[in-house]
PDB file of N, CA and C in Angstrom:
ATOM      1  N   UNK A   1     -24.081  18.839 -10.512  1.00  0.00           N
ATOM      2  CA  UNK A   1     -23.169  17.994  -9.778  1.00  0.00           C
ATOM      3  C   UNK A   1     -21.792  18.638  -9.768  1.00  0.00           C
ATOM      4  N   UNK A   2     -21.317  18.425  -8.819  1.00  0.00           N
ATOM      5  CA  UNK A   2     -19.333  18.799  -8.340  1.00  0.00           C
ATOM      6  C   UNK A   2     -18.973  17.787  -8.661  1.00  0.00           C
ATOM      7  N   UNK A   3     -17.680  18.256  -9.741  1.00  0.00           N
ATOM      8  CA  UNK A   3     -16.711  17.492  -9.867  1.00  0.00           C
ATOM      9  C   UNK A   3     -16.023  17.549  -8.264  1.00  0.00           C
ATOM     10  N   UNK A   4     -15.324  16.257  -8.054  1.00  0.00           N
ATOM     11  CA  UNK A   4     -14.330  16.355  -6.790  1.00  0.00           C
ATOM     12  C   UNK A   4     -13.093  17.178  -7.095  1.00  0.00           C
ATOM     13  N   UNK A   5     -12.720  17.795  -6.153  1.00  0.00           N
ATOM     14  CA  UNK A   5     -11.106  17.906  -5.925  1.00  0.00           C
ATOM     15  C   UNK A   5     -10.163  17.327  -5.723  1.00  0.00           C
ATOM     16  N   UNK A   6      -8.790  17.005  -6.400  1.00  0.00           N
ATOM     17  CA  UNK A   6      -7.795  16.323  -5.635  1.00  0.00           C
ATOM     18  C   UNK A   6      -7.248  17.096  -4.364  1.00  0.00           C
ATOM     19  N   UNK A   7      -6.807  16.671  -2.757  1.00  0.00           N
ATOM     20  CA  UNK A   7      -6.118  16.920  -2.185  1.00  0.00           C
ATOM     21  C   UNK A   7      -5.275  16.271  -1.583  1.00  0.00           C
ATOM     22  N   UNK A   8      -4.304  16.461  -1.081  1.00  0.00           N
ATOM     23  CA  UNK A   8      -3.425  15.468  -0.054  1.00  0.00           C
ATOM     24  C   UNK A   8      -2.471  14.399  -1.263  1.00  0.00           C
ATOM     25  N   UNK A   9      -1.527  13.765  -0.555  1.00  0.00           N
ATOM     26  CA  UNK A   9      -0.843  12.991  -1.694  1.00  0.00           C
ATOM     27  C   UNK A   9      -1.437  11.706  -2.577  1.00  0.00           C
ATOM     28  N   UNK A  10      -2.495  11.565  -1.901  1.00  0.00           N
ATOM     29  CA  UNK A  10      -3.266  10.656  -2.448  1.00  0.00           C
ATOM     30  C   UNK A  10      -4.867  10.998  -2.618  1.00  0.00           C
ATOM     31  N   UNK A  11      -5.169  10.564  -3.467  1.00  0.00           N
ATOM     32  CA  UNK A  11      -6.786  10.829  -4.002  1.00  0.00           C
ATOM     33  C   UNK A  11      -7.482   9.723  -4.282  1.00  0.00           C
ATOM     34  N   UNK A  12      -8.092   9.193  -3.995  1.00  0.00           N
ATOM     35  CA  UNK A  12      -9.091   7.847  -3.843  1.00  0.00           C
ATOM     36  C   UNK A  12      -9.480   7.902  -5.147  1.00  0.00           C
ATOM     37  N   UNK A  13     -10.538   9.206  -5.083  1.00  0.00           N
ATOM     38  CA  UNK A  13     -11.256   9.278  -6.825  1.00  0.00           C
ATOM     39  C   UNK A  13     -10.745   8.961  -7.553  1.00  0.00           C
ATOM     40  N   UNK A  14      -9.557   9.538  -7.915  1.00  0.00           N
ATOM     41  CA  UNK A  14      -8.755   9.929  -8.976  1.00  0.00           C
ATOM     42  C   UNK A  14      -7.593   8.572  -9.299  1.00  0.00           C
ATOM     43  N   UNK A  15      -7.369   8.477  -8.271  1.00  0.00           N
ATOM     44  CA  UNK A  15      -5.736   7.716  -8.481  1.00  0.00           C
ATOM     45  C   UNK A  15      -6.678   6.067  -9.270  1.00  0.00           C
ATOM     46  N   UNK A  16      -5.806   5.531  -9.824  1.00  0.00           N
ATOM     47  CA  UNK A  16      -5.957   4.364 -10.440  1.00  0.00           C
ATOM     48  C   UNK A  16      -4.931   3.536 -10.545  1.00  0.00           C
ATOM     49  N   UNK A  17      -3.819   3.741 -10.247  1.00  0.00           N
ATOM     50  CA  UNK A  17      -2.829   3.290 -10.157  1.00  0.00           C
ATOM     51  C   UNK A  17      -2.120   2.039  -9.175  1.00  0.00           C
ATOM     52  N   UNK A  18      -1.536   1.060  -9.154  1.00  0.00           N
ATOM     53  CA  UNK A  18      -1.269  -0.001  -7.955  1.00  0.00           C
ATOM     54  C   UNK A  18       0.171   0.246  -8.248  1.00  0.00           C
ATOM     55  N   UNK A  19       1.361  -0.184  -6.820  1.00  0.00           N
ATOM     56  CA  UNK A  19       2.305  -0.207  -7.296  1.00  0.00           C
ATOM     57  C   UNK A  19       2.955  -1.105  -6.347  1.00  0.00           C
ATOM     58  N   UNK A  20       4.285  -2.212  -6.489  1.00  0.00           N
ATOM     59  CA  UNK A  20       4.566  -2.942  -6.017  1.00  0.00           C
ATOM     60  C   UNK A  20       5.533  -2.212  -4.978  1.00  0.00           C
ATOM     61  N   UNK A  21       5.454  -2.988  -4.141  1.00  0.00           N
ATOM     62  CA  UNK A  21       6.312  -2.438  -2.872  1.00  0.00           C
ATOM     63  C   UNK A  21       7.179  -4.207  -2.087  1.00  0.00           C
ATOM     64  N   UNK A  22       7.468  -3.477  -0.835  1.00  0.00           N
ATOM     65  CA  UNK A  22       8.062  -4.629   0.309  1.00  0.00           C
ATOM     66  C   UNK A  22       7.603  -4.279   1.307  1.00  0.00           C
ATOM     67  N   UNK A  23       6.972  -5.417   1.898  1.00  0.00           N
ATOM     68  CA  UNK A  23       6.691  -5.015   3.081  1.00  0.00           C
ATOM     69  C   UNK A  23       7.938  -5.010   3.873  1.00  0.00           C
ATOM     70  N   UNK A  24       8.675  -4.585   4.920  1.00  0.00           N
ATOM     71  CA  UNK A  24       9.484  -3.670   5.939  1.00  0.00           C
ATOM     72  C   UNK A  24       9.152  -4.531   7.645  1.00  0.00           C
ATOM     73  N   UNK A  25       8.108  -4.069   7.821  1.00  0.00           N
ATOM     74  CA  UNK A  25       7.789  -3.884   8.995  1.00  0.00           C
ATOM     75  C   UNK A  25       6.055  -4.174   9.326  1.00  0.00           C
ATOM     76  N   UNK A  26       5.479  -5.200  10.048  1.00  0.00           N
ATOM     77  CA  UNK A  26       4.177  -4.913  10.440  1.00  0.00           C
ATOM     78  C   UNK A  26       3.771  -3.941  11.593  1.00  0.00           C
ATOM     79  N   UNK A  27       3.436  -3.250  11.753  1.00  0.00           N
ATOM     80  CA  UNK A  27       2.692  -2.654  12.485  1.00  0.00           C
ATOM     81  C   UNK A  27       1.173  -2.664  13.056  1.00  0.00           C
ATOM     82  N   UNK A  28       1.434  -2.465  14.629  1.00  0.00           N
ATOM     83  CA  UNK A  28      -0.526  -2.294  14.682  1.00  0.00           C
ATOM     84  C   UNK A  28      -1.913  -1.849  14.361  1.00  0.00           C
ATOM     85  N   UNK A  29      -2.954  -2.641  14.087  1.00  0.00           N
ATOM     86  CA  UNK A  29      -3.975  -1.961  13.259  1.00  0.00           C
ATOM     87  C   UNK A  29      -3.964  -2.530  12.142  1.00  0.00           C
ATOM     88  N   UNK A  30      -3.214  -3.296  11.573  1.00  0.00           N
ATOM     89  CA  UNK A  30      -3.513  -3.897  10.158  1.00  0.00           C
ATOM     90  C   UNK A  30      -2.673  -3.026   9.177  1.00  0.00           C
ATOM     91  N   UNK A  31      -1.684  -2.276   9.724  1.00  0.00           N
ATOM     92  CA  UNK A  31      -0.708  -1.581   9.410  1.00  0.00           C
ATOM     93  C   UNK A  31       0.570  -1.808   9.070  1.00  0.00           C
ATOM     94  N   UNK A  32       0.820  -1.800   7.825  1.00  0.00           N
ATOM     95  CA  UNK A  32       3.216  -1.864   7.812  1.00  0.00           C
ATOM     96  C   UNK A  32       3.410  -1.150   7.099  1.00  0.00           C
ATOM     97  N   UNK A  33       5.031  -1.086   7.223  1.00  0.00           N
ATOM     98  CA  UNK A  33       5.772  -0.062   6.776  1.00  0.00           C
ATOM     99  C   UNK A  33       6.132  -0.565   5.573  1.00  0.00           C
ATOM    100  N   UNK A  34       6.589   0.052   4.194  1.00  0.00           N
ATOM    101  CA  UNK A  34       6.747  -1.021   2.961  1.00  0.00           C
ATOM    102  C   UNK A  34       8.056   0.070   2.520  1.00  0.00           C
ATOM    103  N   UNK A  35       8.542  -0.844   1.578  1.00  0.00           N
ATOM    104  CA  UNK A  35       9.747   0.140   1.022  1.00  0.00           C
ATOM    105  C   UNK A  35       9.371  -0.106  -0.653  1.00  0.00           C
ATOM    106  N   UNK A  36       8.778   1.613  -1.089  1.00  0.00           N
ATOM    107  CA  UNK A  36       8.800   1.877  -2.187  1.00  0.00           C
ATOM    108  C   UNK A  36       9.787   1.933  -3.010  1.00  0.00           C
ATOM    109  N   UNK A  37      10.911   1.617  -2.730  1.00  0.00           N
ATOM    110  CA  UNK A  37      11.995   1.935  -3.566  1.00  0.00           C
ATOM    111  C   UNK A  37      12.552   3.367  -4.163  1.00  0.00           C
ATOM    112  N   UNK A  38      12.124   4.409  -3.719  1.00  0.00           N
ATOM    113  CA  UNK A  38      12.816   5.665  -3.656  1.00  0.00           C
ATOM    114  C   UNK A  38      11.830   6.077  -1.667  1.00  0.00           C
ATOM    115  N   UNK A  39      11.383   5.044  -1.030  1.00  0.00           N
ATOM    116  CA  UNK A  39      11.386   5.750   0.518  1.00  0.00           C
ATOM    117  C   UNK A  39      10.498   4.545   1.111  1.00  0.00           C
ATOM    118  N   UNK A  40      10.391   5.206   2.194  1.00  0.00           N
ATOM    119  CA  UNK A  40       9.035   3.805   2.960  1.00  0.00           C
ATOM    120  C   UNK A  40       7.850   5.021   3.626  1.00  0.00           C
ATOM    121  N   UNK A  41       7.288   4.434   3.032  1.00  0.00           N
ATOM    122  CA  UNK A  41       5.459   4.735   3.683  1.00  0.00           C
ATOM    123  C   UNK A  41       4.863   3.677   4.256  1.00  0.00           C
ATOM    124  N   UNK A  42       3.776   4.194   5.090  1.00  0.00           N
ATOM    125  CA  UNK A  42       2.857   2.879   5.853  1.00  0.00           C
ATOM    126  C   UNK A  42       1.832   3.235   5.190  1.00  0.00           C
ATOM    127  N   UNK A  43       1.215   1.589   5.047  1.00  0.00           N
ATOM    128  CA  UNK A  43       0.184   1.616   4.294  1.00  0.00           C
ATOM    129  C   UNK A  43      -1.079   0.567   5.133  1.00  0.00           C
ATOM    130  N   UNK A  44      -1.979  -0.202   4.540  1.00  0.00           N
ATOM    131  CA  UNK A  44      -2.488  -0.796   5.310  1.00  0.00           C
ATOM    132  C   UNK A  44      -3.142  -1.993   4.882  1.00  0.00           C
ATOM    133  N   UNK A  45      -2.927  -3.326   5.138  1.00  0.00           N
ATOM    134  CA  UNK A  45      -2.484  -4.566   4.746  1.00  0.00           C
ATOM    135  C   UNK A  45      -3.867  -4.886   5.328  1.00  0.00           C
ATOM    136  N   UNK A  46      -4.744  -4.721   5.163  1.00  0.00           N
ATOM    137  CA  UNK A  46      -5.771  -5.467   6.335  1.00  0.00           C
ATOM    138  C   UNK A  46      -6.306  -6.176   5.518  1.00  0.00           C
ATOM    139  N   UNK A  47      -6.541  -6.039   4.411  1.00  0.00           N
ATOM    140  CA  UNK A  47      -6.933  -6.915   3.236  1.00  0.00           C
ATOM    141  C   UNK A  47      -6.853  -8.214   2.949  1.00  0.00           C
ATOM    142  N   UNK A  48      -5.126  -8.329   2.971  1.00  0.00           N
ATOM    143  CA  UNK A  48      -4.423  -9.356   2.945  1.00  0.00           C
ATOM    144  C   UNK A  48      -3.726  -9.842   4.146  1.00  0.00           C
ATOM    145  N   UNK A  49      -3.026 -11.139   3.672  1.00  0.00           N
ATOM    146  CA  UNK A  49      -2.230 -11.771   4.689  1.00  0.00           C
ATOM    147  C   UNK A  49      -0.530 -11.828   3.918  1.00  0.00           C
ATOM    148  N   UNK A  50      -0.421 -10.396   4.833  1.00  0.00           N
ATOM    149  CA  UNK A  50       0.934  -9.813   4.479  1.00  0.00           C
ATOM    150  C   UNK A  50       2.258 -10.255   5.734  1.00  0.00           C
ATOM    151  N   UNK A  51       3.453 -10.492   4.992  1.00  0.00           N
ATOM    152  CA  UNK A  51       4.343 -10.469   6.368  1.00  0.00           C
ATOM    153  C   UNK A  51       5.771  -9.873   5.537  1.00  0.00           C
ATOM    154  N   UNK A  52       6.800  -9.443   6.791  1.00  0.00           N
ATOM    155  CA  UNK A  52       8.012  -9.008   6.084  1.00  0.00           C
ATOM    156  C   UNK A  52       8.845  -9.585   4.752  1.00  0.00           C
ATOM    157  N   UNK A  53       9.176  -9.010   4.550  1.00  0.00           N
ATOM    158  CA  UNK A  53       9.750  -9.376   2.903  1.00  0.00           C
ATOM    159  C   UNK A  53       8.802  -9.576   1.893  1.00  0.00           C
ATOM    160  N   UNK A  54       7.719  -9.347   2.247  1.00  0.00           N
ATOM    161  CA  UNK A  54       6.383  -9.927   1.348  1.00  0.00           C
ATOM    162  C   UNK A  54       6.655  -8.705   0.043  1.00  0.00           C
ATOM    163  N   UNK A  55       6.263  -8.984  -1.011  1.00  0.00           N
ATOM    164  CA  UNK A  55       6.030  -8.117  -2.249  1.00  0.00           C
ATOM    165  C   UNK A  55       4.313  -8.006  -2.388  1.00  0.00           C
ATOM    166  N   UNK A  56       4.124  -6.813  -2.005  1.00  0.00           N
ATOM    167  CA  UNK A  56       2.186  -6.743  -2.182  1.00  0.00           C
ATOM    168  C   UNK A  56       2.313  -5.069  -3.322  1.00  0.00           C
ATOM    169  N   UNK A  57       1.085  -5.441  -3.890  1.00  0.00           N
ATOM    170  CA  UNK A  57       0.293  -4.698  -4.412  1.00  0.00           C
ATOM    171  C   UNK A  57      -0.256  -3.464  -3.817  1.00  0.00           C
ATOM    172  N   UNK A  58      -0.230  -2.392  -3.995  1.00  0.00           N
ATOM    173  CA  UNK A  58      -0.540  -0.665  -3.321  1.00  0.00           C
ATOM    174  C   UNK A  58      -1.356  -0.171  -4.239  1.00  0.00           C
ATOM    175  N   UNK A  59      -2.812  -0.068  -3.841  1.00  0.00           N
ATOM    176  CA  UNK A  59      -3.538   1.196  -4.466  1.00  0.00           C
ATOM    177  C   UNK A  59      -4.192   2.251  -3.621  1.00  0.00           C
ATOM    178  N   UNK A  60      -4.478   3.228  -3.453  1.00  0.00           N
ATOM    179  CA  UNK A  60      -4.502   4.274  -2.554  1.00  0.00           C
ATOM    180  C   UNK A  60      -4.045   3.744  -1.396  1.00  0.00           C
ATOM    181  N   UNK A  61      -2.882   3.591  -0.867  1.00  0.00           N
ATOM    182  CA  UNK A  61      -2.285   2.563   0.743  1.00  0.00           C
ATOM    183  C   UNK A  61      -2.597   1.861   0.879  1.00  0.00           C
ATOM    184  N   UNK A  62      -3.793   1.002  -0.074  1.00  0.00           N
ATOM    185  CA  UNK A  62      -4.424  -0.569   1.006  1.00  0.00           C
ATOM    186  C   UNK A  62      -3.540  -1.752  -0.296  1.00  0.00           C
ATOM    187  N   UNK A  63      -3.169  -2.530   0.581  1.00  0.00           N
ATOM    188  CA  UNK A  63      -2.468  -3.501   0.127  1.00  0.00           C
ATOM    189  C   UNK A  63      -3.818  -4.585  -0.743  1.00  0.00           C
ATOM    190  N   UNK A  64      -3.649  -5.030  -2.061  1.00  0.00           N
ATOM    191  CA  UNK A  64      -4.501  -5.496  -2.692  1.00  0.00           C
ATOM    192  C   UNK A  64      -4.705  -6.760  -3.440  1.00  0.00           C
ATOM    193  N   UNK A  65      -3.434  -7.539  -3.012  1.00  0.00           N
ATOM    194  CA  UNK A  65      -2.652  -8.320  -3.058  1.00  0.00           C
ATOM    195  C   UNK A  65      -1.033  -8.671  -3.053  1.00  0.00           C
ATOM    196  N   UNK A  66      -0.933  -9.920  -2.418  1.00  0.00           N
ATOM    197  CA  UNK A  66       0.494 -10.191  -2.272  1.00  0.00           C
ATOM    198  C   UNK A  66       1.260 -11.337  -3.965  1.00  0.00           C
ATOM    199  N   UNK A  67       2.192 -10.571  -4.200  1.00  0.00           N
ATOM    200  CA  UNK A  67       2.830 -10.949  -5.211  1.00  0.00           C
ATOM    201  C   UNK A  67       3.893 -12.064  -5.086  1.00  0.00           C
ATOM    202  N   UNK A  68       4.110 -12.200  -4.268  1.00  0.00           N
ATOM    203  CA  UNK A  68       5.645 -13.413  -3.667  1.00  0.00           C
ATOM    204  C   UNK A  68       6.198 -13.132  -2.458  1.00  0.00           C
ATOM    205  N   UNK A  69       6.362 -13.587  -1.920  1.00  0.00           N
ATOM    206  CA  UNK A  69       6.551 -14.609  -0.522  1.00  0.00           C
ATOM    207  C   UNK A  69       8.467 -14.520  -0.477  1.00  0.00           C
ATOM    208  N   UNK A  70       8.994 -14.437   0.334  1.00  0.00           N
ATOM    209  CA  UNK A  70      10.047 -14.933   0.469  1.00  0.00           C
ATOM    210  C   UNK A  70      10.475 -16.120   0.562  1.00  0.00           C
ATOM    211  N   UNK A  71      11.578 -16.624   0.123  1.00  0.00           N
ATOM    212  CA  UNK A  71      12.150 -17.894   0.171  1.00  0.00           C
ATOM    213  C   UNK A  71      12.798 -18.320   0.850  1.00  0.00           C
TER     214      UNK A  71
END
């Protein structure tokens, strides 16, 4: 058996990690823009029922839950 390779900035296999973000911006496709707090990446919310200002959950880009809601 092959071990996998990591490539690209993200690795499915490998990564284990979630990290909180903001959502920014929705976009089409089940798509928004989130602000990591050192930049913004798009990721992809299709999971959940995400909207701007939302605080969600990030593991390899798919949003995995939403953490709080704006007020």
């Amino acid at each position: 058996m092959t071990v996998p390779e990591c490539h690209g900035e993200v690795c499915i296999t490998c990564s284990d990690q979630a990290i909180a973000v903001r959502v920014v911006e929705l976009l089409p496709d089940g798509l928004a823009v989130v602000d990591t707090g050192s930049g913004r990446e798009e990721v992809s919310v299709a999971l959940v029922t995400a909207g701007v200002g939302d605080e969600i959950l990030v593991h390899a880009r798919e949003a995995i839950a939403v953490l709080g809601r704006p007020e």
